[in-house]
N, C-alpha and C. Protein backbone atom coordinates (compact mmCIF):
# COMPACT_ATOMS: atom_id res chain seq x y z
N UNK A 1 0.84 -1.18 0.00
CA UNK A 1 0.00 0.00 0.00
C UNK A 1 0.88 1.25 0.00
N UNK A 2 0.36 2.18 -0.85
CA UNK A 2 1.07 3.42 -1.12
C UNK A 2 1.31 4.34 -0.07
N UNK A 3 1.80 4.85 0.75
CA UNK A 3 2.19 5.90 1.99
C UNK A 3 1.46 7.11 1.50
N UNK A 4 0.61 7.69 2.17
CA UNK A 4 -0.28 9.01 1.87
C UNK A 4 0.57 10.23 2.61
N UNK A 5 0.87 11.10 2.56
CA UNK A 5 2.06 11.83 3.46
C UNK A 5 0.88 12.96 3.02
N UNK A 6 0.31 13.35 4.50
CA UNK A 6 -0.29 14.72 4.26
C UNK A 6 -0.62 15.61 5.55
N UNK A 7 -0.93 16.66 5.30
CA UNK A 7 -0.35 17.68 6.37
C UNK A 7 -2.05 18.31 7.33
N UNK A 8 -2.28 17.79 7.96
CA UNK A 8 -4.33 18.15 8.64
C UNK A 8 -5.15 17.93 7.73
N UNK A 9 -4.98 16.79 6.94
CA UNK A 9 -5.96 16.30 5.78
C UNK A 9 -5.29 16.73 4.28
N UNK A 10 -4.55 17.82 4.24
CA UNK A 10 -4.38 18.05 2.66
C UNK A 10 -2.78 17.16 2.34
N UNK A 11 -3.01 16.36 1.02
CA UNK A 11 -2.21 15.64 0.37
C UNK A 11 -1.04 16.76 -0.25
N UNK A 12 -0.22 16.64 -0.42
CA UNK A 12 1.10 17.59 -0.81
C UNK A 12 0.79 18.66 -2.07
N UNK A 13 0.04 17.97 -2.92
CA UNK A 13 -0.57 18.81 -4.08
C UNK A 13 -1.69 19.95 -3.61
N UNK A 14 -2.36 19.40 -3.03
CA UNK A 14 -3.22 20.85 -2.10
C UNK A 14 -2.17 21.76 -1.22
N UNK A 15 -1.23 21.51 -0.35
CA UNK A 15 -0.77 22.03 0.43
C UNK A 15 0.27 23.18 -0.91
N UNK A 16 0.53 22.66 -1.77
CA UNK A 16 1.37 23.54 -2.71
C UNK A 16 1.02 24.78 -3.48
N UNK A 17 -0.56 24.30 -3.18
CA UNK A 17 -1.30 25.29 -4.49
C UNK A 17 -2.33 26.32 -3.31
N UNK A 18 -2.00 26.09 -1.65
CA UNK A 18 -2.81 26.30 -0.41
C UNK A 18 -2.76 27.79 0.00
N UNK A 19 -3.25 28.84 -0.23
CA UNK A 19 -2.78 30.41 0.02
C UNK A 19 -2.35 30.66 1.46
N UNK A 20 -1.22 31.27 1.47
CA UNK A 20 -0.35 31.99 2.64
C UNK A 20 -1.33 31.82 3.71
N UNK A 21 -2.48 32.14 3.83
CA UNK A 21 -3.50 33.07 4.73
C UNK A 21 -4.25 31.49 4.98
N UNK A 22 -4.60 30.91 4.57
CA UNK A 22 -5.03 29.56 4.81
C UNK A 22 -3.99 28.46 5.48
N UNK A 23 -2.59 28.55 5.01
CA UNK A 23 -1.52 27.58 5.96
C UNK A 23 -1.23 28.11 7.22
N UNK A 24 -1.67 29.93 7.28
CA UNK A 24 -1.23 30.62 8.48
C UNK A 24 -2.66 29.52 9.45
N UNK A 25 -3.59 29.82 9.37
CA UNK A 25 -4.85 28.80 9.94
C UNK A 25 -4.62 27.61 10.91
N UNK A 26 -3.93 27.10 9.65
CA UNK A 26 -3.63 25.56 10.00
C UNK A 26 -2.60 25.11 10.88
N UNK A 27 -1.56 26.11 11.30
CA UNK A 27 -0.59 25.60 12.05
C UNK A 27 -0.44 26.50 13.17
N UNK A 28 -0.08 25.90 14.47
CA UNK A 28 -0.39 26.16 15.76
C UNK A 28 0.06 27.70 16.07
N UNK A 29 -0.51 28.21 17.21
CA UNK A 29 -0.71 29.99 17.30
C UNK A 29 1.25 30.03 17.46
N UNK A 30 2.15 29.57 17.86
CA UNK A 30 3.39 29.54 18.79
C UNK A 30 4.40 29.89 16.89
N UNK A 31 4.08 28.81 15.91
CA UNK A 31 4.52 29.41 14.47
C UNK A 31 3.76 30.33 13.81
N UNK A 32 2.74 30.30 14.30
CA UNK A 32 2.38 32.08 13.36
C UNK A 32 2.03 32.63 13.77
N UNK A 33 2.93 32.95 14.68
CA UNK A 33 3.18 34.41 15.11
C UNK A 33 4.41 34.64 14.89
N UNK A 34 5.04 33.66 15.00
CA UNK A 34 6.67 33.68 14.19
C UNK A 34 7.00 34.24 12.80
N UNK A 35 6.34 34.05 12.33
CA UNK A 35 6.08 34.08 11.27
C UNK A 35 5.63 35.16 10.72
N UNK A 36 4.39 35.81 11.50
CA UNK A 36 3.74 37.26 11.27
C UNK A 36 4.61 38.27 11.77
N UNK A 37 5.65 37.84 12.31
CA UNK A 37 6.66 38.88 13.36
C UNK A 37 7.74 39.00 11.81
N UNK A 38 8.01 38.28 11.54
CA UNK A 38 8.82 38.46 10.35
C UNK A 38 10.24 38.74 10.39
N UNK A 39 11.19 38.00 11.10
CA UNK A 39 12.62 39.14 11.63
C UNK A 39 13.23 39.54 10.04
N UNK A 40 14.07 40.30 10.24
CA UNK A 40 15.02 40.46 9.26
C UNK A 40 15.43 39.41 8.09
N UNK A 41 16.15 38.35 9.32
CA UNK A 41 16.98 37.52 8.70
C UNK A 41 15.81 36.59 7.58
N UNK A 42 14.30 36.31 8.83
CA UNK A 42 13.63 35.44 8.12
C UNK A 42 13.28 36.09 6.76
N UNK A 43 12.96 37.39 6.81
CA UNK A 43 12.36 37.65 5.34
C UNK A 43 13.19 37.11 4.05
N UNK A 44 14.93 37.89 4.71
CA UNK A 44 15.56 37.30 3.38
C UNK A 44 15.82 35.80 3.23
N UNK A 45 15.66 34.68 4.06
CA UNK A 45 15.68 33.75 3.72
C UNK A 45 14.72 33.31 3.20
N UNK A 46 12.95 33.80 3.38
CA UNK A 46 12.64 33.42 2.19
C UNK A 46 12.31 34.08 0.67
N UNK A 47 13.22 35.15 0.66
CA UNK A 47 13.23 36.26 -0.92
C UNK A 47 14.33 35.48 -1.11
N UNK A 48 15.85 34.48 -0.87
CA UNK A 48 16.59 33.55 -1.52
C UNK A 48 15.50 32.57 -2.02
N UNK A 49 14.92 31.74 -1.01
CA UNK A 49 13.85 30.41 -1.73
C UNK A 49 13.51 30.78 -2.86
N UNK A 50 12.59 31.95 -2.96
CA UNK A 50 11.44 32.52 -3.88
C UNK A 50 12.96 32.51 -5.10
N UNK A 51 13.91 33.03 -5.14
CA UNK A 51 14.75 33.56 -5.98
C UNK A 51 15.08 32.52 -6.46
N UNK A 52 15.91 31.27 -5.60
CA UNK A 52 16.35 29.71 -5.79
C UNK A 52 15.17 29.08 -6.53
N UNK A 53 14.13 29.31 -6.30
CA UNK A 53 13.05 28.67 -7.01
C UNK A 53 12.61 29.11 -8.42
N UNK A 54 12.89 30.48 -8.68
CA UNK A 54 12.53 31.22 -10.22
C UNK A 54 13.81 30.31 -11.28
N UNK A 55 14.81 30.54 -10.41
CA UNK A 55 16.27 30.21 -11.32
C UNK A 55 16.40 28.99 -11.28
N UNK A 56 15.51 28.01 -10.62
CA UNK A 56 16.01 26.42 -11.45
C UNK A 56 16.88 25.98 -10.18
N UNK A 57 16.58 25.91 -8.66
CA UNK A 57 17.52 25.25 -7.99
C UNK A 57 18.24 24.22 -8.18
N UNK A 58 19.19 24.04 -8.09
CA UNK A 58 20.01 23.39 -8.41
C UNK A 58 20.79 22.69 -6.95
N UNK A 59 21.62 24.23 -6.34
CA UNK A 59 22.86 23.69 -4.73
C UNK A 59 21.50 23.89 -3.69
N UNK A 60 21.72 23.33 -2.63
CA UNK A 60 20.81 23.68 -1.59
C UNK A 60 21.28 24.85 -1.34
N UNK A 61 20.26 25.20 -0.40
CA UNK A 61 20.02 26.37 0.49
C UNK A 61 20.71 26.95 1.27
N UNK A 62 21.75 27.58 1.74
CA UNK A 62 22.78 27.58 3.31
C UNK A 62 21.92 28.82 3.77
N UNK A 63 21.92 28.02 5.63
CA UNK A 63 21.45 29.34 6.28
C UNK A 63 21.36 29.25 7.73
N UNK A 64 21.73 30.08 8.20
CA UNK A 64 21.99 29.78 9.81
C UNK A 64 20.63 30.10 10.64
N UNK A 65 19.32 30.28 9.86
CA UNK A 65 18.12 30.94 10.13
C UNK A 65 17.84 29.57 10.97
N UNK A 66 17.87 28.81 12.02
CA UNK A 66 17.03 27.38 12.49
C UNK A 66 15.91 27.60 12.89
N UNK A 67 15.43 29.18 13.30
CA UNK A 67 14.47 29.35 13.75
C UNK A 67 13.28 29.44 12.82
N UNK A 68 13.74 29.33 11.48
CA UNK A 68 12.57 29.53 10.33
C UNK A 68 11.20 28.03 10.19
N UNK A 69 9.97 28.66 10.07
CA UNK A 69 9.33 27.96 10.34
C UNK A 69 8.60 27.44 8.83
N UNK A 70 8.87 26.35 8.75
CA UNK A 70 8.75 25.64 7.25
C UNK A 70 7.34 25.58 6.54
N UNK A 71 7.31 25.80 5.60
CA UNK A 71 6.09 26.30 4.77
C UNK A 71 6.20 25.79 3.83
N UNK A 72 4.82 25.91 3.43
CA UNK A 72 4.44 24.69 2.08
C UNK A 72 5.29 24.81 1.17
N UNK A 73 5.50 26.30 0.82
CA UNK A 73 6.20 26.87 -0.93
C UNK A 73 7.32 26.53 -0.89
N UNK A 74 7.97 25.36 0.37
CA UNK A 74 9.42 25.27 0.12
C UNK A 74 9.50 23.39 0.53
N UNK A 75 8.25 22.90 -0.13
CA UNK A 75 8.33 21.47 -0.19
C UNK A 75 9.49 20.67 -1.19
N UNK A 76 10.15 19.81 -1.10
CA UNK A 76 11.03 19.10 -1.91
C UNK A 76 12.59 20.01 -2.22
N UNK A 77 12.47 21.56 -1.42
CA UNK A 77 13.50 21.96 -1.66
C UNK A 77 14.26 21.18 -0.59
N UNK A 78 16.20 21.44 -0.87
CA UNK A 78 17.15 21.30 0.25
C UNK A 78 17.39 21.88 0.24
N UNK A 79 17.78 22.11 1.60
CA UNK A 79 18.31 23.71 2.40
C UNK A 79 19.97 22.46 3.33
N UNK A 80 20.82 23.81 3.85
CA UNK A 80 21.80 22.82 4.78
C UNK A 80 21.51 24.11 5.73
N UNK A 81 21.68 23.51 7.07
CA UNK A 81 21.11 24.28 7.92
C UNK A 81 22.38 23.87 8.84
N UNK A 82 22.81 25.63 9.33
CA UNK A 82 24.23 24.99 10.42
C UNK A 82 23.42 25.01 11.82
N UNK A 83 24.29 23.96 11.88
CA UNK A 83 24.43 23.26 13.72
C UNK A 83 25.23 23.98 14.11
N UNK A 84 26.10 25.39 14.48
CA UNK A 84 27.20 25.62 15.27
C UNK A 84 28.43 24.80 15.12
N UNK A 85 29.07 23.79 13.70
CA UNK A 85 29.89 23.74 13.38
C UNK A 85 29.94 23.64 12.15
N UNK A 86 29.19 22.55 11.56
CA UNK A 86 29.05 22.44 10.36
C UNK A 86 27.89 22.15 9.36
N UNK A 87 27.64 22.73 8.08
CA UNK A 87 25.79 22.34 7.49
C UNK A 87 25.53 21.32 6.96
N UNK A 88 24.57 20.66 8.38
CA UNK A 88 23.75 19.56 7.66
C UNK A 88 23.10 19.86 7.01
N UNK A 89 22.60 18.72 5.72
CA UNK A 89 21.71 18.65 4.42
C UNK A 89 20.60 18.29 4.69
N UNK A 90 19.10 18.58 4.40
CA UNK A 90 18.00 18.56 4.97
C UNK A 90 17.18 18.34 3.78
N UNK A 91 16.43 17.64 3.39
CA UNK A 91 15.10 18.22 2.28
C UNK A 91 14.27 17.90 2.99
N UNK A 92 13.41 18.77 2.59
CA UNK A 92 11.99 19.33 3.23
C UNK A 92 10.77 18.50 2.40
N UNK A 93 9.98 17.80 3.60
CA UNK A 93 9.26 17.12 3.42
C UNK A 93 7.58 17.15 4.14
N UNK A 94 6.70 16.28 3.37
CA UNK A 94 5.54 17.13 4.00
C UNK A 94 5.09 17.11 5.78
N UNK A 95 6.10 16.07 6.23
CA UNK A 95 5.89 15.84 7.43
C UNK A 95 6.53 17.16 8.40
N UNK A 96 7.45 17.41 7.61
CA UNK A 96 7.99 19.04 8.02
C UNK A 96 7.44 20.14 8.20
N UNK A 97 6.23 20.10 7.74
CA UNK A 97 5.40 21.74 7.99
C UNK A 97 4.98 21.83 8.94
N UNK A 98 4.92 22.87 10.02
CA UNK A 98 5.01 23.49 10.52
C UNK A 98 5.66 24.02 11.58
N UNK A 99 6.99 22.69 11.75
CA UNK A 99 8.30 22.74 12.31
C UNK A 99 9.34 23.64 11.63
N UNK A 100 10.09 23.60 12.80
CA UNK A 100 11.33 24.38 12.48
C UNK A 100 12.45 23.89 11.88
N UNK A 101 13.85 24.50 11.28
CA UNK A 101 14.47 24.11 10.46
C UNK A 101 15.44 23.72 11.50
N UNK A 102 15.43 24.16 12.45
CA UNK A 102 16.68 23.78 13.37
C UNK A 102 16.30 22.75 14.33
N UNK A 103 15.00 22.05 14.24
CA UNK A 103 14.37 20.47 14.81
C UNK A 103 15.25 19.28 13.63
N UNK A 104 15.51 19.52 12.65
CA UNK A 104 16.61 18.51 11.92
C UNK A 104 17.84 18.69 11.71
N UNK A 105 18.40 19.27 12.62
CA UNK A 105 19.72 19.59 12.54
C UNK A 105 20.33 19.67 13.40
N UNK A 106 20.64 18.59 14.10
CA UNK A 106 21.27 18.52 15.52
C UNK A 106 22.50 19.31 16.49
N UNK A 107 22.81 19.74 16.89
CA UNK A 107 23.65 20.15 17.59
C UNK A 107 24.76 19.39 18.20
N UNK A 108 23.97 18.46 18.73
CA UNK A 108 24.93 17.91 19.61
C UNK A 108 24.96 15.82 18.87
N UNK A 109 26.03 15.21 19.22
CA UNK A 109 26.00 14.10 18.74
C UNK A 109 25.91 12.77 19.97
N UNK A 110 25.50 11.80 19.70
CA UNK A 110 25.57 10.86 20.94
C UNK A 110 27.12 10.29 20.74
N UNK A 111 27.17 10.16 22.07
CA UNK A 111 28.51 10.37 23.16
C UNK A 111 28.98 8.71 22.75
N UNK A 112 29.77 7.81 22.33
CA UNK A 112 29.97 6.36 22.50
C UNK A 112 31.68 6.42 23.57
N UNK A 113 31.67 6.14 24.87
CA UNK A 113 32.58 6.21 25.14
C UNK A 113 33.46 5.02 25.31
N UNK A 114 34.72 5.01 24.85
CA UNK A 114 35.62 3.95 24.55
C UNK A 114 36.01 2.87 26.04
N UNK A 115 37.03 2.31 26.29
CA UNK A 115 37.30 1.75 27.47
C UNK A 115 37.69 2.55 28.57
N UNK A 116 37.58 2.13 29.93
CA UNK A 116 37.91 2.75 31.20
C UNK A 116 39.46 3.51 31.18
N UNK A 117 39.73 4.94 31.69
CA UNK A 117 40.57 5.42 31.79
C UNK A 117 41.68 4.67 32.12
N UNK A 118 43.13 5.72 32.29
CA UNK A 118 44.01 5.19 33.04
C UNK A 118 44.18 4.93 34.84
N UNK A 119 43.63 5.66 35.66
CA UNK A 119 42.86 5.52 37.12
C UNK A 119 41.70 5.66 37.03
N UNK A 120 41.00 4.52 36.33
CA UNK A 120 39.79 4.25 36.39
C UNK A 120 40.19 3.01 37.39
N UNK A 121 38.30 2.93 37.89
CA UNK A 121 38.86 1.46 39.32
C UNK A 121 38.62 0.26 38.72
N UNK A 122 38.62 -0.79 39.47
CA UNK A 122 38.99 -1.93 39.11
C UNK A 122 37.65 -2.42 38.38
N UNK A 123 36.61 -2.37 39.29
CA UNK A 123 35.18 -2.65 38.52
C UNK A 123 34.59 -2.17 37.53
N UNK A 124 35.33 -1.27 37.13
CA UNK A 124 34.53 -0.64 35.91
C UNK A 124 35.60 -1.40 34.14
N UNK A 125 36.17 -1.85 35.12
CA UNK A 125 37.09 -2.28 33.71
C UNK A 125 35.94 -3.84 33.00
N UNK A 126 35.08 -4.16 34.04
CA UNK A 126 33.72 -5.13 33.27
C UNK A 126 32.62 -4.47 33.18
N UNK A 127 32.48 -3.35 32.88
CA UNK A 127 31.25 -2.81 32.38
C UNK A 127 30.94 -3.28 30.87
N UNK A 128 30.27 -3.37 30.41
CA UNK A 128 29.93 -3.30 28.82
C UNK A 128 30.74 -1.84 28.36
N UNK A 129 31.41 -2.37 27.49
CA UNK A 129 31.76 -1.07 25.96
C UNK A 129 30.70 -0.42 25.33
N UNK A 130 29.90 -1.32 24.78
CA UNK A 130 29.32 -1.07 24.11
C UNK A 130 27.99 -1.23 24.53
């Protein structure tokens, strides 16, 4: 059976063709107001999309914006979004709307720590490694 991926009932093709003022509706008061606030940075990140999108995208997106809150008109694009060292690669998917760009892009990594120090005590040298 085919996977239906859709966003409060609308299938990806509605959500694409869905007016500004109608997705503002649909997603919780905490992103649009984010959104209606408009900072600086967010506007121009999305006058690049709009721009990346006239000209035929091609490279993803770079942008340190994590706080941008994902919207229909930027379905199937990739964006790399920095973590505070380096930009992870992201495409935007319909399960993504109305989250933020910096919820897929981790910060921090899980920890695997190797064997017991050099004055480490005696019992810990049978712990599991792994």
């Amino acid at each position: 059976m085919v996977e239906r991926i859709a966003f409060k009932g609308k299938i990806q093709s509605e959500l694409s063709s869905l007016k500004f003022e109608d997705y503002l509706k649909m997603i919780k008061s905490r992103q649009r107001r984010s959104i209606k606030r408009n900072s600086i940075t967010y506007k121009a990140l999305i006058e690049k999309v709009e721009k990346a999108r006239k000209s035929g995208f091609k490279k993803p997106i770079r942008t340190h914006v994590r706080e941008a809150v994902i919207l229909p008109s930027w379905l199937g694009i990739k964006f790399e979004v920095h973590n505070g060292k380096e930009f992870v690669p992201i495409e935007i998917t319909g399960y993504m709307l109305g989250h933020r760009l910096g919820e897929y892009a981790f910060t921090t990594k899980r920890v695997q720590h190797s064997a017991p120090g050099i004055r480490a005590t005696k019992g810990s040298k049978f712990l599991a490694v792994k």
